[in-house]
Protein backbone atom coordinates (compact mmCIF):
# COMPACT_ATOMS: atom_id res chain seq x y z
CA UNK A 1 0.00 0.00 0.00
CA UNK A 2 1.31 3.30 -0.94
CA UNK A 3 -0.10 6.76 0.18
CA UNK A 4 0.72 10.46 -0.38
CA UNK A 5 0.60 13.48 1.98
CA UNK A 6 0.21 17.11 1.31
CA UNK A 7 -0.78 19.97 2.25
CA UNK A 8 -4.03 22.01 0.11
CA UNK A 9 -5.53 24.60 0.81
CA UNK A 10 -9.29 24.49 2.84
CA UNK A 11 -12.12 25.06 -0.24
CA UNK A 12 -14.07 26.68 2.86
CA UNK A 13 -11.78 28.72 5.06
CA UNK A 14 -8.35 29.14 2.59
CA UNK A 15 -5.99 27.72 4.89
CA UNK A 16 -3.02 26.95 3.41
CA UNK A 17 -1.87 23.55 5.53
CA UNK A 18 -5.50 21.22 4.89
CA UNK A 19 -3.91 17.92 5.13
CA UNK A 20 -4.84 15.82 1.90
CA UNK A 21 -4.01 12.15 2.09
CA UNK A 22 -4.47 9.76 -0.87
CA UNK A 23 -4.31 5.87 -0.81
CA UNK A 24 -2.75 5.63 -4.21
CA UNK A 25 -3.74 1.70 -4.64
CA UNK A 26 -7.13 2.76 -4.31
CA UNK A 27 -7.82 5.97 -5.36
CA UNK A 28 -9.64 6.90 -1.59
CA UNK A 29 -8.85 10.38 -0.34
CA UNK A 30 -9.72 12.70 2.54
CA UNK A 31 -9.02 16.35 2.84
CA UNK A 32 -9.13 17.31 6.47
CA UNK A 33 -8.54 20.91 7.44
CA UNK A 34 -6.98 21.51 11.22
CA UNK A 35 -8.61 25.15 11.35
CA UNK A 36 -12.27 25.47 10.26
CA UNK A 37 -12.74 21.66 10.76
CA UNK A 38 -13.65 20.89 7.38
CA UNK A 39 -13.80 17.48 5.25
CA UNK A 40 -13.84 15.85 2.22
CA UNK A 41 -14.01 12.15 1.85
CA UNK A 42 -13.60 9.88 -1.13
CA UNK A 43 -14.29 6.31 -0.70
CA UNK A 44 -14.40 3.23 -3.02
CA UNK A 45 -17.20 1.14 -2.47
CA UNK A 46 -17.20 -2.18 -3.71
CA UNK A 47 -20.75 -4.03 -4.13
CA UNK A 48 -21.10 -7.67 -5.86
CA UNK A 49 -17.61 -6.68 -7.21
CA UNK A 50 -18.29 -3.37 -8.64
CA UNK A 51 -16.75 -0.38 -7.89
CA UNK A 52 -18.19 2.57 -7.08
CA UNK A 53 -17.33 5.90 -5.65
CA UNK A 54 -19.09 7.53 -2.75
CA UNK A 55 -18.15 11.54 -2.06
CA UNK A 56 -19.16 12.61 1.20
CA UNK A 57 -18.11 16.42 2.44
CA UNK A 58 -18.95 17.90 6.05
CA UNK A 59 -18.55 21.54 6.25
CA UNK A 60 -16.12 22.66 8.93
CA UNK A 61 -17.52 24.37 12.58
CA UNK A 62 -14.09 24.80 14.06
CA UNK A 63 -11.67 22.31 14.91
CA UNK A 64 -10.93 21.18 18.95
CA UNK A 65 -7.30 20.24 19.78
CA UNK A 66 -6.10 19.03 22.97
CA UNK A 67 -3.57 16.88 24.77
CA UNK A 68 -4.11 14.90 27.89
CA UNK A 69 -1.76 16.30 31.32
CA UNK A 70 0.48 13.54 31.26
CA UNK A 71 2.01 14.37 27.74
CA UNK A 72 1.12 12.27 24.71
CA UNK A 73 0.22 12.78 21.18
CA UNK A 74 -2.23 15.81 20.56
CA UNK A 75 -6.17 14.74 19.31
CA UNK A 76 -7.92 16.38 16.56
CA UNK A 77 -11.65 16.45 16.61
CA UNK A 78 -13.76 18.28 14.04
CA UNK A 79 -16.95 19.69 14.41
CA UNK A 80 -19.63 19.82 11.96
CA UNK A 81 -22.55 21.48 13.12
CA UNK A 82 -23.76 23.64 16.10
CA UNK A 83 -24.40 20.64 18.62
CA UNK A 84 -21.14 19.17 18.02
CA UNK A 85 -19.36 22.42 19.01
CA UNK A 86 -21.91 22.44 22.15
CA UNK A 87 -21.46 18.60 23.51
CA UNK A 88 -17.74 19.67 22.45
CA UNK A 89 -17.54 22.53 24.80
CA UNK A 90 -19.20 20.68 27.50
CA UNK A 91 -16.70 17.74 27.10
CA UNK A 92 -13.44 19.89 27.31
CA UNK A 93 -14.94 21.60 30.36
CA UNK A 94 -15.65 18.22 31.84
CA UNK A 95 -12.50 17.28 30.91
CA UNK A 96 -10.49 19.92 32.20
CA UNK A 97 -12.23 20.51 35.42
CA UNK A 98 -11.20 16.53 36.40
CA UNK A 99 -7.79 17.68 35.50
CA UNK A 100 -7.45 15.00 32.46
CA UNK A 101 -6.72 17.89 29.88
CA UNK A 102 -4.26 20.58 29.94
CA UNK A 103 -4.94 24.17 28.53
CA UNK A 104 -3.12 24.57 25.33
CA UNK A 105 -0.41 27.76 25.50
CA UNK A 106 0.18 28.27 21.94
């Protein structure tokens, strides 16, 4: 399996460093911006053996990162509509106030 990385820029907010990764065996692709939260998806779908391509794309609300106290790799989540970015908010508040996430100083 061979992929590809690059960075494109966001069709919805312009910034320059979306990450774009392609599964060159396949053809699959996602486009997944780490600022306005935005996504594109290509998948291959194969039904009865036939191929077919589904195209799904969730418009961006913001984009949540955070890393847990003890160190560790930093989480991306991406929010997609006005309840996400709610339950969102109420999760890194949860989160925080148990001392499980530490305030990002960037």
């Amino acid at each position: 399996m061979t992929t590809m990385t690059e960075y494109k820029t966001c069709p919805q907010c312009g910034f320059e460093r979306a990450v774009f990764d392609m599964d060159c065996d396949t053809g699959e692709s996602t486009l997944d911006c780490r600022s306005c939260g935005h996504s594109d998806v290509v998948e291959r779908v194969v039904t009865d053996g036939k191929i077919t391509w589904r195209h799904l794309v969730a418009p961006g609300f913001g984009a949540m990162w955070h890393g847990h106290i003890d160190g560790g790799s930093w989480q991306a989540n991406y929010l997609h509509d006005e309840d996400g970015v709610i339950e969102a908010e109420r999760w890194l508040r949860n989160e925080m106030a148990a001392g499980k996430i530490a305030p990002a100083h960037i």
